[in-house]
Protein backbone atom coordinates (compact mmCIF):
# COMPACT_ATOMS: atom_id res chain seq x y z
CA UNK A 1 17.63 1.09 -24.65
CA UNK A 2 19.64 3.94 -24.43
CA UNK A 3 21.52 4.76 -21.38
CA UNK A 4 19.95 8.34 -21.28
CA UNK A 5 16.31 6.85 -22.02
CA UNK A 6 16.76 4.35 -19.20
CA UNK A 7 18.03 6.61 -16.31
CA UNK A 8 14.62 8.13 -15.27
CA UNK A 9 12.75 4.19 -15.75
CA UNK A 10 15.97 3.34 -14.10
CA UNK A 11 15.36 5.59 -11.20
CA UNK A 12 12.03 4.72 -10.41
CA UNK A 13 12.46 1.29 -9.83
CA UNK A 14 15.45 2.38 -7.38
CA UNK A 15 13.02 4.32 -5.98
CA UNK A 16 10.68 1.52 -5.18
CA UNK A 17 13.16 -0.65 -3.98
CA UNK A 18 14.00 1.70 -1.20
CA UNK A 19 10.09 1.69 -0.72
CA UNK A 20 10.19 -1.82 -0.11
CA UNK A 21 13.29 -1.27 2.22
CA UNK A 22 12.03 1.55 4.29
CA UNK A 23 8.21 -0.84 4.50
CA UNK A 24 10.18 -3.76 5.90
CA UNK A 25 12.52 -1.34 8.28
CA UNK A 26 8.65 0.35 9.57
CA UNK A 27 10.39 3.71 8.21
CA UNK A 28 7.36 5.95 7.24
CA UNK A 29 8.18 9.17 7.55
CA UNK A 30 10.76 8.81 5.08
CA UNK A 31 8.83 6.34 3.17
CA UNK A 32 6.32 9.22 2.93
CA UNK A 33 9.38 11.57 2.22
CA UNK A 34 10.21 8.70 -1.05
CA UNK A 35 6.83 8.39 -2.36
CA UNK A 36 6.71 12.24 -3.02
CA UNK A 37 9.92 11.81 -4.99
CA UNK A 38 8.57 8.59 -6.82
CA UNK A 39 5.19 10.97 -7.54
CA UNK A 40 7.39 13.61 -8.75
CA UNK A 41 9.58 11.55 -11.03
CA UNK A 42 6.63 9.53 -12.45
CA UNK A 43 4.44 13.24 -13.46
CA UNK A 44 7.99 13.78 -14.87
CA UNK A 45 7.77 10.47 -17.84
CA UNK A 46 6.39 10.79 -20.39
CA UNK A 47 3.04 9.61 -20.82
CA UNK A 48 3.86 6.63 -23.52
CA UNK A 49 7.25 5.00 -22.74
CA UNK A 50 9.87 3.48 -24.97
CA UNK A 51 9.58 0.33 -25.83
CA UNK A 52 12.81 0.17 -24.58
CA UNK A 53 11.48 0.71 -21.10
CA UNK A 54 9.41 -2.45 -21.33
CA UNK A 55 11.18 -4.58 -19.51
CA UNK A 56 12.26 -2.30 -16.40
CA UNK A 57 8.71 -0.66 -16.31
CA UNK A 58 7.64 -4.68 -15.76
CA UNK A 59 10.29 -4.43 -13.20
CA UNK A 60 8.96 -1.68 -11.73
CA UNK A 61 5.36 -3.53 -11.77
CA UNK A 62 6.54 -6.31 -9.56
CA UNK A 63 8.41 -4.35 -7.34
CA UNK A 64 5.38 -2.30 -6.46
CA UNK A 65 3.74 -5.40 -5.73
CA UNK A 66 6.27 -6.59 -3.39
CA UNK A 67 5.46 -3.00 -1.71
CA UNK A 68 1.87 -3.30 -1.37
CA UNK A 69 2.30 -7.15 -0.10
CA UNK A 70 4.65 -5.57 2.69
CA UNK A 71 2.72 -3.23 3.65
CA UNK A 72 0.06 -5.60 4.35
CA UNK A 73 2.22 -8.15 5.96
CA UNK A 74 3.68 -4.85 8.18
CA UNK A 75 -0.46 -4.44 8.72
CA UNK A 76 -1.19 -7.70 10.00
CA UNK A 77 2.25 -7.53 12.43
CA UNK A 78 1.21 -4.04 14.03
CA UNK A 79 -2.43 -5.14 14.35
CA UNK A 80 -1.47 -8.69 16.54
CA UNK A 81 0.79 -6.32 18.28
CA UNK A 82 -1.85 -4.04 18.69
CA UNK A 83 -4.35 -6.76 19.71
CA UNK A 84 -1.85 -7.91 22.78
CA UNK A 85 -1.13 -4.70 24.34
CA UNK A 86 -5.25 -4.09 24.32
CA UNK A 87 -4.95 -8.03 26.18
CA UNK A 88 -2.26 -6.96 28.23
CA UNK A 89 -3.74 -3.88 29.52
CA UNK A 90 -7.13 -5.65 30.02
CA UNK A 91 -5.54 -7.91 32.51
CA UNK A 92 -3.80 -4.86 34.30
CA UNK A 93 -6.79 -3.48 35.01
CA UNK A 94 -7.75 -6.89 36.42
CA UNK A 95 -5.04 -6.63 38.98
CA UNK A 96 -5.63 -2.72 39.23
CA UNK A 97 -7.56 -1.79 42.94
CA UNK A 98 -10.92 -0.82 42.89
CA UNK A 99 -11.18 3.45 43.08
CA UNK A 100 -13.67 5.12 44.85
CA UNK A 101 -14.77 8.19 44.62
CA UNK A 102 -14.68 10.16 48.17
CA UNK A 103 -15.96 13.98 47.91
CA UNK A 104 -13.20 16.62 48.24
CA UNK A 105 -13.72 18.48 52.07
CA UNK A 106 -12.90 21.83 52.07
CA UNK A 107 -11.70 22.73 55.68
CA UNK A 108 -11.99 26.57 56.30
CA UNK A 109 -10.94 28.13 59.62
């Protein structure tokens, strides 16, 4: 493969390693920034690659991958955490004291 033919195929699968770094750091605003790139880049290829791009388009698959099984993993972190604040602040309202509701009395001299 050419060096020019394999920049751009080249430069995608930099781009989706970052993806996977910026999923594993919890960075989504700029992983949102990235993807745009990535979207940009990939409307940029042309729609049948080199052959020479076989074997870092494969690369490209499995990185992806990697991506999508981070996010989940990320996913399934946030949600426990998730689930044990909700626990947490159940139990603080256990321990909260009981409010009652006492009209408002307007004094007027």
């Amino acid at each position: 493969m050419s060096a020019e033919s394999a920049q751009p195929y080249e430069a995608l699968a930099a781009l989706i390693e970052r993806e996977l770094q910026l999923v594993s750091e919890r960075s989504f605003d700029e992983l949102q920034s990235l993807k745009r790139v990535r979207a940009e880049l990939q409307s940029s290829l042309p729609a049948t690659p080199p052959e020479s791009a076989r074997a870092t388009l494969e690369r490209c698959r499995q990185l992806t991958k990697r991506v999508e099984i981070e996010l989940l993993r990320v996913r399934e972190v946030l949600l426990l955490e998730l689930g044990r604040v909700r626990q947490a602040q159940r139990a603080a309202d256990g321990y909260a004291p009981t409010r009652t509701h006492t009209p408002m009395i307007a004094a007027t001299a």
